[in-house]
Structures are given as structure tokens and as C-alpha cells.
PDB file of N, CA and C in Angstrom:
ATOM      1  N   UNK A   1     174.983 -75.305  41.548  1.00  0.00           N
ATOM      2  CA  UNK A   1     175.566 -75.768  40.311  1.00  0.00           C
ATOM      3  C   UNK A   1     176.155 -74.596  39.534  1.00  0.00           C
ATOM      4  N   UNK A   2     175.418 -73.933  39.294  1.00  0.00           N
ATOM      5  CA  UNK A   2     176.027 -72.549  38.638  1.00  0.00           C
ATOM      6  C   UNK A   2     177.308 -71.498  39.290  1.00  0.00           C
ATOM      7  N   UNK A   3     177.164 -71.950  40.941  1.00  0.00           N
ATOM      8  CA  UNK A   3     179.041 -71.393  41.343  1.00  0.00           C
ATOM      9  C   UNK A   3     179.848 -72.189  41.188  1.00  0.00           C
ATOM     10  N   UNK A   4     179.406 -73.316  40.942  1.00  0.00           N
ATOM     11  CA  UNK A   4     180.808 -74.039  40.448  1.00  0.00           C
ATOM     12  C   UNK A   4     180.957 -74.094  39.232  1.00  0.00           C
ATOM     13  N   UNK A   5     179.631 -73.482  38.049  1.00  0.00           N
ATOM     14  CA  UNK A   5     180.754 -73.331  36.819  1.00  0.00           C
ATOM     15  C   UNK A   5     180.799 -72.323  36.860  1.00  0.00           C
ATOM     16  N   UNK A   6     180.606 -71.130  37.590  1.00  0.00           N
ATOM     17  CA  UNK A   6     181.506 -70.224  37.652  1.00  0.00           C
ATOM     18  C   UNK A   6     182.766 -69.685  37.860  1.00  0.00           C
ATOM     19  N   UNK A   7     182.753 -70.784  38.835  1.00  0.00           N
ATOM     20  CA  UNK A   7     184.444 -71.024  39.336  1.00  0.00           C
ATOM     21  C   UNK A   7     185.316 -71.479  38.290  1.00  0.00           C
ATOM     22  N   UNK A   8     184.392 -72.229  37.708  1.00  0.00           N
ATOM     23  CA  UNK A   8     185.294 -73.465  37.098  1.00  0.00           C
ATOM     24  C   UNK A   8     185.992 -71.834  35.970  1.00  0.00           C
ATOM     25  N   UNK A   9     184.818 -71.566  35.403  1.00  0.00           N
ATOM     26  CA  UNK A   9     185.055 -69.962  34.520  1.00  0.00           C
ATOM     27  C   UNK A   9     186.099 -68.995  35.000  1.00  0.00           C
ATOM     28  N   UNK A  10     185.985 -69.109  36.154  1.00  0.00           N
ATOM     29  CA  UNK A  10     187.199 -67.762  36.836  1.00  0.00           C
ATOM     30  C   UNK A  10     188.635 -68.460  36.600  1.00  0.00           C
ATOM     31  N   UNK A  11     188.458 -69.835  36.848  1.00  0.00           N
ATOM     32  CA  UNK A  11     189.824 -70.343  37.205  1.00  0.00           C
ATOM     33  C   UNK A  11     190.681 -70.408  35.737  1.00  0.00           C
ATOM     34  N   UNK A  12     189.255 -70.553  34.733  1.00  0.00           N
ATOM     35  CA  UNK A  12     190.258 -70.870  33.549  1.00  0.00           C
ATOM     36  C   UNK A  12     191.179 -69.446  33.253  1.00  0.00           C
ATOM     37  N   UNK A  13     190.276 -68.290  33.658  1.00  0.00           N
ATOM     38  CA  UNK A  13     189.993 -67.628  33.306  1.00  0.00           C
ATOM     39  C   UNK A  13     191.526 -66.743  34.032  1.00  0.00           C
ATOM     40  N   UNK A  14     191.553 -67.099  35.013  1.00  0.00           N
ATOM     41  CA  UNK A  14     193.099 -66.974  36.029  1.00  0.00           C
ATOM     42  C   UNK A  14     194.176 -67.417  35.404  1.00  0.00           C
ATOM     43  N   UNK A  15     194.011 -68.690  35.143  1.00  0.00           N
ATOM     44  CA  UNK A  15     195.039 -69.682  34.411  1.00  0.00           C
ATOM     45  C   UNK A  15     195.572 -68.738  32.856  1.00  0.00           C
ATOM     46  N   UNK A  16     194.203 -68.264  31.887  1.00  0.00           N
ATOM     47  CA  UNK A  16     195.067 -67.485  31.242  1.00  0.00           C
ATOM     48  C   UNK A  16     195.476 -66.110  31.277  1.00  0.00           C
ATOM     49  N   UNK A  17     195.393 -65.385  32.083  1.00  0.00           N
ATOM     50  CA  UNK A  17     195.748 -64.648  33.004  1.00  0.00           C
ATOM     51  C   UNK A  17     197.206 -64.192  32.955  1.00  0.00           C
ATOM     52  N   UNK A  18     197.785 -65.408  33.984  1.00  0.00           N
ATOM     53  CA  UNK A  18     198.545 -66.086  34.705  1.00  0.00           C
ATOM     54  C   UNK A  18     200.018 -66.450  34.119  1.00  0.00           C
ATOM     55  N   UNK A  19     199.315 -66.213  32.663  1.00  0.00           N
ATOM     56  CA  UNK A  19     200.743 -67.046  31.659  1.00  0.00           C
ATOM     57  C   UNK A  19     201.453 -65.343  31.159  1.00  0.00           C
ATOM     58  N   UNK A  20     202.564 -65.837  31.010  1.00  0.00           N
ATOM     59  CA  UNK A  20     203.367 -64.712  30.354  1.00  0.00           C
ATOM     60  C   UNK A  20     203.007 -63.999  28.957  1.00  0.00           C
ATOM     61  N   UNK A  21     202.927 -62.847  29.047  1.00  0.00           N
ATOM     62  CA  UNK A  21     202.719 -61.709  27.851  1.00  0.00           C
ATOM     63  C   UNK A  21     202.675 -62.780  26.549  1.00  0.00           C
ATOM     64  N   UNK A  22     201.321 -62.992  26.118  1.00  0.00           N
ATOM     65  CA  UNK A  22     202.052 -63.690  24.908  1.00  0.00           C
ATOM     66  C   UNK A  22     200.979 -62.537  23.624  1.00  0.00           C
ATOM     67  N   UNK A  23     201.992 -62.723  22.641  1.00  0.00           N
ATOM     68  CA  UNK A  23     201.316 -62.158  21.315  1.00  0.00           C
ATOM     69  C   UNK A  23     200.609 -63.027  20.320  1.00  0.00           C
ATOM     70  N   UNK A  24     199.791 -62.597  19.449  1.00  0.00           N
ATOM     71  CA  UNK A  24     199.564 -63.501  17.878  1.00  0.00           C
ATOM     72  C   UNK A  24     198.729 -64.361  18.449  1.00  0.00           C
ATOM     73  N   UNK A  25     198.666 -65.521  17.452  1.00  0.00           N
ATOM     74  CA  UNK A  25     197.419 -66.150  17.295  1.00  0.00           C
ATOM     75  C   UNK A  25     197.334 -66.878  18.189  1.00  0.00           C
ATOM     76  N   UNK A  26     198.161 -67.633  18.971  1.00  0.00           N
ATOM     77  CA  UNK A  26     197.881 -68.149  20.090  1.00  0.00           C
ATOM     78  C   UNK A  26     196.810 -67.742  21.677  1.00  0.00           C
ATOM     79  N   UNK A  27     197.826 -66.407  21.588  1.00  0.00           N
ATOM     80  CA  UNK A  27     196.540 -65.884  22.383  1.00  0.00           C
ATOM     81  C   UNK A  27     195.516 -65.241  22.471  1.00  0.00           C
ATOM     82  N   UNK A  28     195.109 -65.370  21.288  1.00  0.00           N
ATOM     83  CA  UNK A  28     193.888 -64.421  20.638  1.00  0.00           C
ATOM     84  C   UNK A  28     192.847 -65.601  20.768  1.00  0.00           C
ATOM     85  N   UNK A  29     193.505 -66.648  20.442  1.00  0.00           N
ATOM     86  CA  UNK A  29     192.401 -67.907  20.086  1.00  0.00           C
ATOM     87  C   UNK A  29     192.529 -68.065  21.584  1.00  0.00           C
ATOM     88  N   UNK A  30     193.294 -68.622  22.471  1.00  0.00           N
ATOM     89  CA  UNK A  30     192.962 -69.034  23.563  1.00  0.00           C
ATOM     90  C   UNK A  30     191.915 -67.999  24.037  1.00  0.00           C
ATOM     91  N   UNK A  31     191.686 -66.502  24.211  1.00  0.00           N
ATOM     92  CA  UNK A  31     190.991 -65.770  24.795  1.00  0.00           C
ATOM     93  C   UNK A  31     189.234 -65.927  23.955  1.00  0.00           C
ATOM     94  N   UNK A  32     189.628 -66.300  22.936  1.00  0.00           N
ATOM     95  CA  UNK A  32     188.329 -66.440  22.049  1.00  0.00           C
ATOM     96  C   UNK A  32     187.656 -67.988  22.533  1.00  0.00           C
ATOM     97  N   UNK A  33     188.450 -69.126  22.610  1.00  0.00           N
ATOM     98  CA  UNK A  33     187.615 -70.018  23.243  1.00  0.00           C
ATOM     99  C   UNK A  33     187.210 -70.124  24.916  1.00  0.00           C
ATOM    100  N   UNK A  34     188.203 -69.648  25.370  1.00  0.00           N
ATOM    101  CA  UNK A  34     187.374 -68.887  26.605  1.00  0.00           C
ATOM    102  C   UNK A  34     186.021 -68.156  26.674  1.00  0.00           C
ATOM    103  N   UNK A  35     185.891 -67.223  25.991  1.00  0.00           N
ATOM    104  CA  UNK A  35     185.216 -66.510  25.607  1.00  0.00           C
ATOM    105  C   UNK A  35     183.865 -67.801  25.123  1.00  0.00           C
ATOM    106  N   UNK A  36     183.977 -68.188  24.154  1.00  0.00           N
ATOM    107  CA  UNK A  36     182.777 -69.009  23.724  1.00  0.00           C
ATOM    108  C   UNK A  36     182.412 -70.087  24.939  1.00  0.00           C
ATOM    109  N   UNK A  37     183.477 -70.628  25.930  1.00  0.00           N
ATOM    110  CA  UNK A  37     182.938 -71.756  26.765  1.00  0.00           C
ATOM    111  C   UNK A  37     182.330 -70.958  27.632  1.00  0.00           C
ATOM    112  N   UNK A  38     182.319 -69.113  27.842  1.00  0.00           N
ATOM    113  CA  UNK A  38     181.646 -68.576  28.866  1.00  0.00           C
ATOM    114  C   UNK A  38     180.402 -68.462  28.198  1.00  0.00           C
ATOM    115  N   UNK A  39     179.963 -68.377  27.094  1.00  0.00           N
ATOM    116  CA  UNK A  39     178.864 -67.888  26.475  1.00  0.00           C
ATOM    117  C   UNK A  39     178.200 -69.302  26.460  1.00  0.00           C
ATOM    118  N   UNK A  40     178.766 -70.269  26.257  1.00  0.00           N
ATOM    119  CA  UNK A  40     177.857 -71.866  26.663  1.00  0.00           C
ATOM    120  C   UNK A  40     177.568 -71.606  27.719  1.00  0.00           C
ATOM    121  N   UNK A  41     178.074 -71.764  28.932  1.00  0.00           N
ATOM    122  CA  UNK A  41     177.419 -71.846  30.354  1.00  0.00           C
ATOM    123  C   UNK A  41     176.417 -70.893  30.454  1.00  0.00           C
ATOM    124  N   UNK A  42     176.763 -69.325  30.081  1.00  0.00           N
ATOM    125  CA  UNK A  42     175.735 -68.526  29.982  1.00  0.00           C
ATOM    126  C   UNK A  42     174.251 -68.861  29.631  1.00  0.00           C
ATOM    127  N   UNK A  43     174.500 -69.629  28.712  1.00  0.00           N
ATOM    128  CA  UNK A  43     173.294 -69.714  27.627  1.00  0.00           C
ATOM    129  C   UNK A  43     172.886 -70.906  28.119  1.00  0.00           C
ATOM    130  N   UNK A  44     173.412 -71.972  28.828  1.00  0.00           N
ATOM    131  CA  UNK A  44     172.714 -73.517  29.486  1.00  0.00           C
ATOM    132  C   UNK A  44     173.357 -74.539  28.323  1.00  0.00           C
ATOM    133  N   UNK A  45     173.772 -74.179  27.211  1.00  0.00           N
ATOM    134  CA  UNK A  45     174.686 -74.876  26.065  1.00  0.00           C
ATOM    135  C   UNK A  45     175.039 -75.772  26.867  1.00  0.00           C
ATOM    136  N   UNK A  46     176.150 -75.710  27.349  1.00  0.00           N
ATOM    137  CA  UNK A  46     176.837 -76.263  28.103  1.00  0.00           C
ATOM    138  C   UNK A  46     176.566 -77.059  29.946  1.00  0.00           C
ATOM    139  N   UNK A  47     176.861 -78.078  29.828  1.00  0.00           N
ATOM    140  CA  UNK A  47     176.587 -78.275  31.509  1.00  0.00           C
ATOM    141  C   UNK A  47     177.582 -78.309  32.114  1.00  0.00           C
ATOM    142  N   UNK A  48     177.532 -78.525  33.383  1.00  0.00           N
ATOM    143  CA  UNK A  48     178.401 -78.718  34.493  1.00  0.00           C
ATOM    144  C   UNK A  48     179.695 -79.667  33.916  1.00  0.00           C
ATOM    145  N   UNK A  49     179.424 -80.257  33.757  1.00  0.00           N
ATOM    146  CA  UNK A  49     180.308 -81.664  32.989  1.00  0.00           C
ATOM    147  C   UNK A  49     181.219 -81.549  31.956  1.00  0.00           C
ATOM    148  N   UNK A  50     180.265 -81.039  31.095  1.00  0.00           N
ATOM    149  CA  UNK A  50     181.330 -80.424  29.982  1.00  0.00           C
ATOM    150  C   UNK A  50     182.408 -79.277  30.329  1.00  0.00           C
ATOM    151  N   UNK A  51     181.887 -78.403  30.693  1.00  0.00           N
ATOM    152  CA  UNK A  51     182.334 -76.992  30.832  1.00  0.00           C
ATOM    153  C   UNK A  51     183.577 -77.840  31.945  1.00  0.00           C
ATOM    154  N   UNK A  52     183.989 -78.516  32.978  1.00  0.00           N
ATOM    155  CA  UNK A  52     184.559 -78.926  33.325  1.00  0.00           C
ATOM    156  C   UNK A  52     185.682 -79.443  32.376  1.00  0.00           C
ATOM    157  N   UNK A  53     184.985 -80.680  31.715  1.00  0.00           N
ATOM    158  CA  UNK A  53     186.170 -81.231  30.835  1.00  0.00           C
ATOM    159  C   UNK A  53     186.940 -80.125  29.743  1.00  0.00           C
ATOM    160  N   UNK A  54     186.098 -79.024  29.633  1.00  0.00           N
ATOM    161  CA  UNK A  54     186.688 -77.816  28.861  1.00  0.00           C
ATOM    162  C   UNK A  54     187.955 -77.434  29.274  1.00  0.00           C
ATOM    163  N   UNK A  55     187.613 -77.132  30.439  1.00  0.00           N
ATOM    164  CA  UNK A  55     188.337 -76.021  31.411  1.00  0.00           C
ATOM    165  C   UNK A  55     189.390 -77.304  31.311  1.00  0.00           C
ATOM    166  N   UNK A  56     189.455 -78.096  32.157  1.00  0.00           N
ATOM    167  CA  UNK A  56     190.793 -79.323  31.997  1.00  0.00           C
ATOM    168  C   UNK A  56     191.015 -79.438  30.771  1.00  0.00           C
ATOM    169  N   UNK A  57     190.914 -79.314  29.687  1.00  0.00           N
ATOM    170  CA  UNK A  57     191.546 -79.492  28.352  1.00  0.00           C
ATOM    171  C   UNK A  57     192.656 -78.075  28.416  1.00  0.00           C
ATOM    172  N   UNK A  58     191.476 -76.983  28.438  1.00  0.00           N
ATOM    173  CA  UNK A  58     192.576 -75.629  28.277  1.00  0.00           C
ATOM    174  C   UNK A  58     193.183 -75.083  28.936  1.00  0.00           C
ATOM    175  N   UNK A  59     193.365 -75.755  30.223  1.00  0.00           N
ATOM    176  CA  UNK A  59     194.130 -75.559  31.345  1.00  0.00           C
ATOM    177  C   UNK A  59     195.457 -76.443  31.093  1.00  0.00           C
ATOM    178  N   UNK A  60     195.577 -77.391  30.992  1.00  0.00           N
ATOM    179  CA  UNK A  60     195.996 -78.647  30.022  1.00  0.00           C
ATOM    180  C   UNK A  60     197.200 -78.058  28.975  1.00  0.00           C
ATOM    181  N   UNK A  61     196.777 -77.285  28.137  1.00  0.00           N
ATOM    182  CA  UNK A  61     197.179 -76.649  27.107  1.00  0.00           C
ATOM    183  C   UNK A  61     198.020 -75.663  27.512  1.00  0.00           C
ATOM    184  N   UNK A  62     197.325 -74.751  28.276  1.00  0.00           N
ATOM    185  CA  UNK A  62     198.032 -73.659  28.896  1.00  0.00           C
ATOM    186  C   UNK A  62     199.835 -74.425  29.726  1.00  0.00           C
ATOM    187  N   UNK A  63     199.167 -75.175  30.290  1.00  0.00           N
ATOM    188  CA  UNK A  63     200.597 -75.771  30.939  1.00  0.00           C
ATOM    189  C   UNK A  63     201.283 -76.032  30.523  1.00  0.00           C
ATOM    190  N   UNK A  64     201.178 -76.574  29.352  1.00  0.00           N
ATOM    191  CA  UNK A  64     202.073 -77.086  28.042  1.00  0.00           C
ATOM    192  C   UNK A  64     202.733 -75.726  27.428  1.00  0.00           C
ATOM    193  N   UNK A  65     202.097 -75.396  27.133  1.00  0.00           N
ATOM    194  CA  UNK A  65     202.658 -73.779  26.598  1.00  0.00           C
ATOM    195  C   UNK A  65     203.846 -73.045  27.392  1.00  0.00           C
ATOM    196  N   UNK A  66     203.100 -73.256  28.563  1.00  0.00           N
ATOM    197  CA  UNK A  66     204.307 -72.368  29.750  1.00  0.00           C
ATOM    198  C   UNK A  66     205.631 -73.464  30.008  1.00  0.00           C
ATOM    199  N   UNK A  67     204.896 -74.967  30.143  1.00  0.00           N
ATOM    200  CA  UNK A  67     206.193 -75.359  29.749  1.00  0.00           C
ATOM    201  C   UNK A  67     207.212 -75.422  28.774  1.00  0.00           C
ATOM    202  N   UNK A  68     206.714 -75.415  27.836  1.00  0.00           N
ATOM    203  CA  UNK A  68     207.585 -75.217  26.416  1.00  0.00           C
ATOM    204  C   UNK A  68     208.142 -73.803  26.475  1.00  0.00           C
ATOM    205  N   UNK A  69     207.415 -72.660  26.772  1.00  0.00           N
ATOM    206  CA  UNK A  69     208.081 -71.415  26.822  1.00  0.00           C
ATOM    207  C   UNK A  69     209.340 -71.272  27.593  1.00  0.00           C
ATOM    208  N   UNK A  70     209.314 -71.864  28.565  1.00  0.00           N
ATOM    209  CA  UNK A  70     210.216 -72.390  29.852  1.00  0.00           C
ATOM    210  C   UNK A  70     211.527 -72.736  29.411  1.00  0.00           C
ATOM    211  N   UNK A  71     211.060 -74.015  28.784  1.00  0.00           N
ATOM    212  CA  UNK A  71     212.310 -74.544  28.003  1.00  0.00           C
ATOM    213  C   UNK A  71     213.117 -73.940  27.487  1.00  0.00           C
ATOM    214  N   UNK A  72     212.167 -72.868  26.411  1.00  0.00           N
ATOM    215  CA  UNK A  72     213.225 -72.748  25.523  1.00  0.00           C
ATOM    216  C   UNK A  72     213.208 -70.990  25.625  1.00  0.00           C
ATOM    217  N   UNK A  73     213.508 -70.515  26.848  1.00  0.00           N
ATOM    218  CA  UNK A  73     213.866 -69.130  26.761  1.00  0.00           C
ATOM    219  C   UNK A  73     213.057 -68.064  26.624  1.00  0.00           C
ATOM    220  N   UNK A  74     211.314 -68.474  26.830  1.00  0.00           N
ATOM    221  CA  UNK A  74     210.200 -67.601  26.901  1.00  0.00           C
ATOM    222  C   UNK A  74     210.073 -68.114  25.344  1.00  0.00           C
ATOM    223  N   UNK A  75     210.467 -67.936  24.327  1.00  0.00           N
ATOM    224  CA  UNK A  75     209.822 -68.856  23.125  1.00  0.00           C
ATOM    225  C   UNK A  75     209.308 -69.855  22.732  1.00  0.00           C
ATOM    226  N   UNK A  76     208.684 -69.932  21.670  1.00  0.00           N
ATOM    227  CA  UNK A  76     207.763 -71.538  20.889  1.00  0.00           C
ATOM    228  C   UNK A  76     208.988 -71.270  19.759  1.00  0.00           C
ATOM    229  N   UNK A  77     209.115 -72.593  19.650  1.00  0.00           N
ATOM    230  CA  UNK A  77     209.794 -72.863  18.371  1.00  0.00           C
ATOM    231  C   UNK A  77     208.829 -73.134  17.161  1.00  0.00           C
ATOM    232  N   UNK A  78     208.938 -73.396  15.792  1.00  0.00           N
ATOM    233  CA  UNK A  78     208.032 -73.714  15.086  1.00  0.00           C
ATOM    234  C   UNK A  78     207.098 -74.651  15.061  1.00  0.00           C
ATOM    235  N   UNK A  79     207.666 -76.656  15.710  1.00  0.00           N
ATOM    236  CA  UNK A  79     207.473 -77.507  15.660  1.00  0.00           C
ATOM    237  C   UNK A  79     205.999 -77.253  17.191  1.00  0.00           C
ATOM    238  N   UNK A  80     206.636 -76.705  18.432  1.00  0.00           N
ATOM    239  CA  UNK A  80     205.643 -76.055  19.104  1.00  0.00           C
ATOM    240  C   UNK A  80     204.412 -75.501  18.537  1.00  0.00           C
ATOM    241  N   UNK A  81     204.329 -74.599  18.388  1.00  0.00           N
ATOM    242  CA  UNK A  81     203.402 -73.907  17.383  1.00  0.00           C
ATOM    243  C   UNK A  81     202.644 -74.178  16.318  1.00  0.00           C
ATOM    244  N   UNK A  82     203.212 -75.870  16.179  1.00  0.00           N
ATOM    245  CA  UNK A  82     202.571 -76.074  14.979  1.00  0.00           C
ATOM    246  C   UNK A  82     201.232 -77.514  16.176  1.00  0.00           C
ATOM    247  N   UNK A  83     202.186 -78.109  17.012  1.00  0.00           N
ATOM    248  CA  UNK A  83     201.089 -78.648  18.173  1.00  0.00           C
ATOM    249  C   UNK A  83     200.548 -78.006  18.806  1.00  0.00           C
ATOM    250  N   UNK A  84     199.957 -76.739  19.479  1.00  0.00           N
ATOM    251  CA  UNK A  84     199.812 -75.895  19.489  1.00  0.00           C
ATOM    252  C   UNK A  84     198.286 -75.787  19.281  1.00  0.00           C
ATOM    253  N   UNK A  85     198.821 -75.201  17.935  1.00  0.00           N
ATOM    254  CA  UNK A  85     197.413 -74.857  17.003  1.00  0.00           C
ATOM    255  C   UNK A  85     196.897 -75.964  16.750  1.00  0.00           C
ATOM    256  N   UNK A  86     197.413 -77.385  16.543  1.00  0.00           N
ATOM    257  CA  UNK A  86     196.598 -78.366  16.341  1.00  0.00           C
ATOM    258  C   UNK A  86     195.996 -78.750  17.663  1.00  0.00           C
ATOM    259  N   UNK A  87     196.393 -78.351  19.072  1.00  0.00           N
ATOM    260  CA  UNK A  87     195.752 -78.810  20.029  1.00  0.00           C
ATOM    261  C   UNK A  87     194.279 -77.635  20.000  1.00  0.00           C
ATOM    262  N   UNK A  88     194.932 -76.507  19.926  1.00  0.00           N
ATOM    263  CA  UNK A  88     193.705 -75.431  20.032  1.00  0.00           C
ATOM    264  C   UNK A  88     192.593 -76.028  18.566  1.00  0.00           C
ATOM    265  N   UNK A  89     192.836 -75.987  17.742  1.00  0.00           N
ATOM    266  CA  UNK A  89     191.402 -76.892  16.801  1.00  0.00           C
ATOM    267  C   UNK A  89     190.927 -77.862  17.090  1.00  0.00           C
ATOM    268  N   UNK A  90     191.704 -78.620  17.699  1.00  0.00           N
ATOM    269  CA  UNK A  90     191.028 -80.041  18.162  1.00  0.00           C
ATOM    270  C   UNK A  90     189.819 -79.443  19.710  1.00  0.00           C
ATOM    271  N   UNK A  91     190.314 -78.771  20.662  1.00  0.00           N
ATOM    272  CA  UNK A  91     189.666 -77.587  21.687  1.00  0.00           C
ATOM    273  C   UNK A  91     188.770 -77.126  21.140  1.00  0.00           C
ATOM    274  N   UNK A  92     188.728 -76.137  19.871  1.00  0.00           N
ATOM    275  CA  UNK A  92     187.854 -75.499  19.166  1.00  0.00           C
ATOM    276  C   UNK A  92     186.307 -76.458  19.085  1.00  0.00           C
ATOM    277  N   UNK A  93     186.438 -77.293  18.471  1.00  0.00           N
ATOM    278  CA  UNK A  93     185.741 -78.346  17.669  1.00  0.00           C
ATOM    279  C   UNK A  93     185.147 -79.127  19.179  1.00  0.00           C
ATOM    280  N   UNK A  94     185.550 -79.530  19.937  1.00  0.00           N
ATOM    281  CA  UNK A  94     185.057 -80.140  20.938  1.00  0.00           C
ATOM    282  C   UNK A  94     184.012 -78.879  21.934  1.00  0.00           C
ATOM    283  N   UNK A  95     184.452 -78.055  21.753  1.00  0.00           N
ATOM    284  CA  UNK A  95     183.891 -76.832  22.013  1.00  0.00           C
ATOM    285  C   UNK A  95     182.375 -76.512  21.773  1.00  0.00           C
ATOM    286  N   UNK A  96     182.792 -76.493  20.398  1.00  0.00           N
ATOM    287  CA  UNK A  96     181.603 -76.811  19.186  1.00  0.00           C
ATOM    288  C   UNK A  96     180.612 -77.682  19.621  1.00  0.00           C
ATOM    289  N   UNK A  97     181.068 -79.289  19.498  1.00  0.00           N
ATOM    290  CA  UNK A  97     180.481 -80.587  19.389  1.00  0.00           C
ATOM    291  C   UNK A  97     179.200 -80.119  20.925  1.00  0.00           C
ATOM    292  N   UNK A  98     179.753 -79.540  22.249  1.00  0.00           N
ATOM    293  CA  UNK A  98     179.379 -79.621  23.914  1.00  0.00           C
ATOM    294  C   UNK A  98     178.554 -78.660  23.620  1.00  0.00           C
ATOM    295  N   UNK A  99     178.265 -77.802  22.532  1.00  0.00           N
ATOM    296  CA  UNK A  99     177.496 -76.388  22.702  1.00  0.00           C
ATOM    297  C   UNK A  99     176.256 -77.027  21.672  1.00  0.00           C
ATOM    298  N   UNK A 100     176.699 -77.980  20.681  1.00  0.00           N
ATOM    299  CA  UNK A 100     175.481 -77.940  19.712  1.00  0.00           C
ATOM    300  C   UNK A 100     174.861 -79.664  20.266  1.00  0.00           C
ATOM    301  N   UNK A 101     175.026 -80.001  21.394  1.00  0.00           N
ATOM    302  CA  UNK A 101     174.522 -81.614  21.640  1.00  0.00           C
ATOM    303  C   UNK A 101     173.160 -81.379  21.776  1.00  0.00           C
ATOM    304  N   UNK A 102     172.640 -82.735  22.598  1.00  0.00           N
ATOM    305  CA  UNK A 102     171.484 -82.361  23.140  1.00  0.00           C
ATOM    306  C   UNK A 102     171.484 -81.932  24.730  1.00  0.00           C
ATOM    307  N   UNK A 103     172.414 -82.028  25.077  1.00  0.00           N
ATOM    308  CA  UNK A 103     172.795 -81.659  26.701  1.00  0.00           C
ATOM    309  C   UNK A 103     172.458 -80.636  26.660  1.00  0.00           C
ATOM    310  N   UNK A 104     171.508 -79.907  28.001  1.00  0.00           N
ATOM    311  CA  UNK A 104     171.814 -78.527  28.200  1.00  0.00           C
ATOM    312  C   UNK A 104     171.629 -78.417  30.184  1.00  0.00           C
ATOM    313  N   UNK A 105     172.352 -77.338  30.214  1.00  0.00           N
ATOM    314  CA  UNK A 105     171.986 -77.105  31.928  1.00  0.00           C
ATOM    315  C   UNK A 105     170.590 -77.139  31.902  1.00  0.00           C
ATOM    316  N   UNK A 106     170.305 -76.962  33.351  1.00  0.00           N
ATOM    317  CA  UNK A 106     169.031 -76.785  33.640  1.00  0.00           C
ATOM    318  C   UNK A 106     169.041 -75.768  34.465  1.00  0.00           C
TER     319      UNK A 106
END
């Protein structure tokens, strides 16, 4: 159980990686909730299950990003950026909700 959320950890972990040079708050926060979904699994916070649906949310996100960057010439436009950040809080918070349940690994 624990190499596969490890994997599941590497892959997100590839995925942001993977994406083009980005600056500012976008990728500060993406590296920061990374960061906290590794410290759930670490800690048993998190199970198999969740940490899954994590990783597919911010993998999810990431794709979106690279597609929009795509589009429009390696840039986010404002209207981007503004879904964006509302997808990463809504991420944040679900984040939250999987770390403080009563679920924990075993």
C-alpha cells in the first residue's frame, strides 16, 4: 500500500516537474500543496484513496494550465488566472477536509 502512494507521490510530483518554467503564485502554491499531500501520507493523514483523488485533482489542474499556456503563447491571461486560483483553493481546502477526517492509513 505504501508504494503505491508513493508512486502515486512521484508521479504528481513528475507531472509538476514536467510543466514549463512557471513563476509567482501559481507555482509556489502548486509546490506547497504537493508538499502538504506528501506530509499527509507521511503522517497516515491521508489514505490510499484520498491521496489518489488528490493526485487526480492536481494532475487535472496541471493539464489545464499547460493547456491554456499552449493556447495562448506560453501565457495565462487574467480570466485564466483568476480559475486557476479558484481551482487551487477549492484543492487547498479539500486537502484540508482528507488530512483533518477521521480516515487515517494504517
Amino acid at each position: 500500500m505504501k508504494k503505491i502512494i508513493l508512486t502515486l507521490i512521484a508521479a504528481g510530483t513528475l507531472c509538476a516537474v514536467s510543466l514549463p518554467a512557471q513563476n509567482g503564485k501559481i507555482a509556489k502554491r502548486k509546490e506547497n500543496q504537493q508538499d502538504r499531500i506528501a506530509q499527509g501520507v507521511k503522517s497516515g493523514q491521508l489514505t490510499a484513496g484520498e491521496t489518489a483523488h488528490l493526485e487526480t485533482k492536481e494532475s487535472n489542474l496541471n493539464k489545464e494550465i499547460r493547456a491554456d499556456r499552449t493556447a495562448n503563447g506560453g501565457k495565462l491571461d487574467k480570466l485564466e488566472k483568476k480559475d486557476i486560483n479558484r481551482q487551487q483553493n477549492r484543492l487547498s481546502k479539500q486537502i484540508y477536509k482528507d488530512k483533518h477526517n477521521a480516515a487515517v492509513q494504517k
